[in-house]
PDB file of N, CA and C in Angstrom:
ATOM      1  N   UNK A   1      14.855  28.454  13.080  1.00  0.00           N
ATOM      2  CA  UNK A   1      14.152  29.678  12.729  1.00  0.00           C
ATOM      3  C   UNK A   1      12.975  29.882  13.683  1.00  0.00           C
ATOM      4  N   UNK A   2      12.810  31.003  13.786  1.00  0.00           N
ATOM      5  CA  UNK A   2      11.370  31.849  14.669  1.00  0.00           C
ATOM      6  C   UNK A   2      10.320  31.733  13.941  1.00  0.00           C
ATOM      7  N   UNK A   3       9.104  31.586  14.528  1.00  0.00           N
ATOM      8  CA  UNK A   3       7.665  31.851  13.616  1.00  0.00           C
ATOM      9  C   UNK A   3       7.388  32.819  13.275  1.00  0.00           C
ATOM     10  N   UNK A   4       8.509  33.782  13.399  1.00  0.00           N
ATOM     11  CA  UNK A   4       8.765  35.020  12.482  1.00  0.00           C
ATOM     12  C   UNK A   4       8.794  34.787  11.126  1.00  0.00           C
ATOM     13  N   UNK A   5       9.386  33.645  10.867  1.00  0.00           N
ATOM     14  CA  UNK A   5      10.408  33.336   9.635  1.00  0.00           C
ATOM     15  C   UNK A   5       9.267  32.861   8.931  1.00  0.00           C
ATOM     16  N   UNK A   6       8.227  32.533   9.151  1.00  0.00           N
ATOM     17  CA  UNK A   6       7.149  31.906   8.420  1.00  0.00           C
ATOM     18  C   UNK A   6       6.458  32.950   7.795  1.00  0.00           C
ATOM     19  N   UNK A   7       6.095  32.835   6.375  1.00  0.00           N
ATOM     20  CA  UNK A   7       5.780  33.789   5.513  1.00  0.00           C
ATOM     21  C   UNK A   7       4.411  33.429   4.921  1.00  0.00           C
ATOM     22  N   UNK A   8       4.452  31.692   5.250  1.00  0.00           N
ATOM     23  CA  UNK A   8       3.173  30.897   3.877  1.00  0.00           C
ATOM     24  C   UNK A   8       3.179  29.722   4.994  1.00  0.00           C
ATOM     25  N   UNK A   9       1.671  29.747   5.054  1.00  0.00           N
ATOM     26  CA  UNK A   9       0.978  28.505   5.601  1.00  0.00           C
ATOM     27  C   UNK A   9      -0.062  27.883   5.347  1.00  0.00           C
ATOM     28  N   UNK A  10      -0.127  26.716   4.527  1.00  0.00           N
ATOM     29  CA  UNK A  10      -1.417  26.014   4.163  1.00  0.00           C
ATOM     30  C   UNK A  10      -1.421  24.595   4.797  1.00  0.00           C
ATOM     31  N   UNK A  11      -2.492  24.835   4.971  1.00  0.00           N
ATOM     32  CA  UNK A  11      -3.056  23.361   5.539  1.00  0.00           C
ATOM     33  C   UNK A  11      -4.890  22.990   5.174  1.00  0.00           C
ATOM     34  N   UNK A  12      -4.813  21.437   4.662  1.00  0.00           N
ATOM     35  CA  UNK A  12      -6.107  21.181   3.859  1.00  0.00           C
ATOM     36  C   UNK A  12      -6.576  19.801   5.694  1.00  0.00           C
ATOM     37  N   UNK A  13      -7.382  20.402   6.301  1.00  0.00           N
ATOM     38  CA  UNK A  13      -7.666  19.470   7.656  1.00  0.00           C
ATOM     39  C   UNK A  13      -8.607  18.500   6.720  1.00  0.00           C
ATOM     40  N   UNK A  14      -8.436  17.465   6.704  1.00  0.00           N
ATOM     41  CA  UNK A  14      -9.717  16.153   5.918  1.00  0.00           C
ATOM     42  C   UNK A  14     -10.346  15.600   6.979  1.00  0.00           C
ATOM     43  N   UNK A  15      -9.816  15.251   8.404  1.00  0.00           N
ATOM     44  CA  UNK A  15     -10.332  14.981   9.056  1.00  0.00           C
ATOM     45  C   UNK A  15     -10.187  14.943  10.929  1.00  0.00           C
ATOM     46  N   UNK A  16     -10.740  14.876  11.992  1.00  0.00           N
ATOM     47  CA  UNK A  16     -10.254  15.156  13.067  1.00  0.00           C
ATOM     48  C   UNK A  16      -8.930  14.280  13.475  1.00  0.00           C
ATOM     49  N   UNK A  17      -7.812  14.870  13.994  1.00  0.00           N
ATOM     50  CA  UNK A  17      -6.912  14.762  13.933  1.00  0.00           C
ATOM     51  C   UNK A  17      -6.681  14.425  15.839  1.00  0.00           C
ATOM     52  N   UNK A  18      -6.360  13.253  16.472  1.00  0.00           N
ATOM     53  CA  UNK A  18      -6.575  13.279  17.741  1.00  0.00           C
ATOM     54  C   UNK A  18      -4.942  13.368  18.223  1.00  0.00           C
ATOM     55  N   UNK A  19      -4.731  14.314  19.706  1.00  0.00           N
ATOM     56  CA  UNK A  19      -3.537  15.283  20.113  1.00  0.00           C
ATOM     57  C   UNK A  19      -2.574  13.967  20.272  1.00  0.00           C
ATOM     58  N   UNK A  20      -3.082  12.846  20.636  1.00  0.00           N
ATOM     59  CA  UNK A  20      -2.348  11.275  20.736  1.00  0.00           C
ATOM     60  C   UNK A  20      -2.478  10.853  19.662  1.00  0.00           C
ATOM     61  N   UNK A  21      -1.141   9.879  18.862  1.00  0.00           N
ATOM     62  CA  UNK A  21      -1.516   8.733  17.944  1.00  0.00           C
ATOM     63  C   UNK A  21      -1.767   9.162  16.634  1.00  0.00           C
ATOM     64  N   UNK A  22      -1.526  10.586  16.320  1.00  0.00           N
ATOM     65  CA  UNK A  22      -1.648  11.162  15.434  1.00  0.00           C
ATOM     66  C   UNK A  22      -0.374  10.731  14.345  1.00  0.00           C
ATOM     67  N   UNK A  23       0.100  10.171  13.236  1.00  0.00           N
ATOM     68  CA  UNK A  23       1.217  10.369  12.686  1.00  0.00           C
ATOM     69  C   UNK A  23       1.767  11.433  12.291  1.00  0.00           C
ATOM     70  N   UNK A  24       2.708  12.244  11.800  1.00  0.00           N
ATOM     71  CA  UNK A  24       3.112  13.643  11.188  1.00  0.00           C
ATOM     72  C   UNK A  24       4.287  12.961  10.007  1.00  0.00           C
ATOM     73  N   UNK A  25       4.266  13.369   8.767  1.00  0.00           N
ATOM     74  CA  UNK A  25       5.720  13.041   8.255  1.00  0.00           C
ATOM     75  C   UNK A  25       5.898  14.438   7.471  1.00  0.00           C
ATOM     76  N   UNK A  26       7.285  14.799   7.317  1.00  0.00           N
ATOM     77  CA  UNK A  26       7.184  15.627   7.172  1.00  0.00           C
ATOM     78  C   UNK A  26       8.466  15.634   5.810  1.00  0.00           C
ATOM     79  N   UNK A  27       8.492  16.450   4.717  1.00  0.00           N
ATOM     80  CA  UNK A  27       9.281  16.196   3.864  1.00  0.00           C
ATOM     81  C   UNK A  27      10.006  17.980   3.033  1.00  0.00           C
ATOM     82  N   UNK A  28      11.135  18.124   3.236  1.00  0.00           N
ATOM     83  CA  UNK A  28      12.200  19.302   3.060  1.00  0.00           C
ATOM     84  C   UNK A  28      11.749  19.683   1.272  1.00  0.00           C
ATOM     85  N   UNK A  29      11.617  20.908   1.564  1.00  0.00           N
ATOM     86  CA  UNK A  29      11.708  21.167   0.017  1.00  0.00           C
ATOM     87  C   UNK A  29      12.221  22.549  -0.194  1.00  0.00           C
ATOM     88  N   UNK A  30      12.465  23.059  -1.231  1.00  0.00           N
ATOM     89  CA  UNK A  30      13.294  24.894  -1.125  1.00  0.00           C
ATOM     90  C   UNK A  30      12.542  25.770  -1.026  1.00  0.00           C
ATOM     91  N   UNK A  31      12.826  26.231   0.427  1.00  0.00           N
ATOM     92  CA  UNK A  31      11.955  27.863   0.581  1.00  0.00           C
ATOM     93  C   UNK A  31      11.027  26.930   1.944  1.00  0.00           C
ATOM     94  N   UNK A  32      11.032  26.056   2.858  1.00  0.00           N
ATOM     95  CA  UNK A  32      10.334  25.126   3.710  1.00  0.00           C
ATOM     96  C   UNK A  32      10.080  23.586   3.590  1.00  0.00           C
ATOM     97  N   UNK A  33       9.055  23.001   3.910  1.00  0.00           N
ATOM     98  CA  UNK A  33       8.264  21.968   3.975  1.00  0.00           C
ATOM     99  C   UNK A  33       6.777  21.323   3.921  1.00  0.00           C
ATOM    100  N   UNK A  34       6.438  20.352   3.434  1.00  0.00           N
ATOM    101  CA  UNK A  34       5.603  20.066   3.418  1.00  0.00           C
ATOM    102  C   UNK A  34       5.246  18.614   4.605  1.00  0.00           C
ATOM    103  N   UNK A  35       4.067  18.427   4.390  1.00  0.00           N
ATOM    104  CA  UNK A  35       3.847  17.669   5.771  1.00  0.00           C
ATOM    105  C   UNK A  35       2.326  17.123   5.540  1.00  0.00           C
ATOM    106  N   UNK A  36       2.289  15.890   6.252  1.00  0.00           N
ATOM    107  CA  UNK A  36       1.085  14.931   6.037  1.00  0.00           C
ATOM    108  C   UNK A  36       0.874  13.893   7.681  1.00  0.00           C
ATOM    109  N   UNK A  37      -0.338  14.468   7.981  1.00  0.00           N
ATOM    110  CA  UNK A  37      -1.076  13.607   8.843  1.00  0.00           C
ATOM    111  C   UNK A  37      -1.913  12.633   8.910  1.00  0.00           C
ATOM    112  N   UNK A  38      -1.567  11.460   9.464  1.00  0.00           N
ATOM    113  CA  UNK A  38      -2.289  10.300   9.105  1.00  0.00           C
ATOM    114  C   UNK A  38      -3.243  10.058  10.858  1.00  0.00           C
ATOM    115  N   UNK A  39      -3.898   9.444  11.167  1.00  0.00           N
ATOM    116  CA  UNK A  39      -4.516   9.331  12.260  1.00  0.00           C
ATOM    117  C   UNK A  39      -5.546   7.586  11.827  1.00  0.00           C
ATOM    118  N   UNK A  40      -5.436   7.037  12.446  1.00  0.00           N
ATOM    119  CA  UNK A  40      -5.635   5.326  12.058  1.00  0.00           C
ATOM    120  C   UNK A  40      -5.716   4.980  10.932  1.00  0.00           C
ATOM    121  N   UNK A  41      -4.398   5.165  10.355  1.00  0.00           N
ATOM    122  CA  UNK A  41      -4.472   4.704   9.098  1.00  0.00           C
ATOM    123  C   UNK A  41      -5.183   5.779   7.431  1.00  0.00           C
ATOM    124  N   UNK A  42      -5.107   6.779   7.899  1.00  0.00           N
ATOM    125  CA  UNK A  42      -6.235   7.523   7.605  1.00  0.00           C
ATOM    126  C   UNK A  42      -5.925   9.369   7.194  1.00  0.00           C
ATOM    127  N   UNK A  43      -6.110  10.041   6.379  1.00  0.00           N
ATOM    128  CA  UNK A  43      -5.371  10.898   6.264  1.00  0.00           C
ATOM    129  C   UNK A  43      -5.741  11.620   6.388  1.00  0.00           C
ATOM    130  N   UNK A  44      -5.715  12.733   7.445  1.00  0.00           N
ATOM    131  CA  UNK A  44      -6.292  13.885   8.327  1.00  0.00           C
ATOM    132  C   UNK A  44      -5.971  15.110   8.253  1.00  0.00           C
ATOM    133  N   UNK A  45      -4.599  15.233   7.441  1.00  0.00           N
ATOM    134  CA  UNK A  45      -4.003  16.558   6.546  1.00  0.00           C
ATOM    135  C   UNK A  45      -3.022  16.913   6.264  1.00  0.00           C
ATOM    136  N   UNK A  46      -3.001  17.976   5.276  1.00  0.00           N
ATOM    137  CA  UNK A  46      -2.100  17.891   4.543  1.00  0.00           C
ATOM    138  C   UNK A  46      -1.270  19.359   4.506  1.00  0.00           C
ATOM    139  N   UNK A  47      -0.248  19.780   3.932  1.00  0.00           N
ATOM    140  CA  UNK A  47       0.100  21.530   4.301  1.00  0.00           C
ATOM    141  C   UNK A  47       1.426  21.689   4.020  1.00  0.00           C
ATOM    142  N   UNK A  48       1.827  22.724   3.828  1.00  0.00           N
ATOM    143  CA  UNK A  48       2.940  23.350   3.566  1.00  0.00           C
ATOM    144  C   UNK A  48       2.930  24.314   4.279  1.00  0.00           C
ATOM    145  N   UNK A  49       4.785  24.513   4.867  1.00  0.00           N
ATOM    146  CA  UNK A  49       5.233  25.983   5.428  1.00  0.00           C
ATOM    147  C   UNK A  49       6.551  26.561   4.563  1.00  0.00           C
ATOM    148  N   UNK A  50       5.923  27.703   4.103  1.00  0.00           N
ATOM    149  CA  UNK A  50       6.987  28.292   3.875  1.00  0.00           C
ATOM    150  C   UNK A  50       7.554  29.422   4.626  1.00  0.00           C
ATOM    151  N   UNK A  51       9.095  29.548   4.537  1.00  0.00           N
ATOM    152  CA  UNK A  51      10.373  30.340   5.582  1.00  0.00           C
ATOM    153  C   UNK A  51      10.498  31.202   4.840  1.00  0.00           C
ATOM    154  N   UNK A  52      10.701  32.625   5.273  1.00  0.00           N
ATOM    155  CA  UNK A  52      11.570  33.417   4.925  1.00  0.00           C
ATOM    156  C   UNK A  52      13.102  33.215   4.907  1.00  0.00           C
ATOM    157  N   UNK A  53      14.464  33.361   3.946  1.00  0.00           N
ATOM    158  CA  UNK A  53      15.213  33.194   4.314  1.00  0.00           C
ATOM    159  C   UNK A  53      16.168  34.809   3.636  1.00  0.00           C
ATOM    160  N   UNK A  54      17.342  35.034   4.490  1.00  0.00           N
ATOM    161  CA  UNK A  54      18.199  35.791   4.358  1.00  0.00           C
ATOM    162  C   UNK A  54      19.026  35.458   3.259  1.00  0.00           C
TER     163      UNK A  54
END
């Protein structure tokens, strides 16, 4: 999908998040995903995208 398709975007930043070494995991749910950043051990944020779908 295009970043067209994106309808809903949240993200809670807790803390600086560096462009290296950053973790991302990311987990499927209906209508998008949600997603969690860790950075040394450490949790730097958090968010959901939601898709438009046909």
């Amino acid at each position: 999908m295009t970043a067209a398709a994106v309808i809903g975007l949240r993200a809670e930043v807790c803390a600086p998040a560096p462009s290296r070494g950053a973790r991302v995991e990311t987990s499927k749910e209906p209508g998008g995903s949600r997603f969690l950043v860790t950075a040394a051990g450490r949790l730097a944020a958090t968010g959901a995208v939601t898709l438009w779908s046909r």
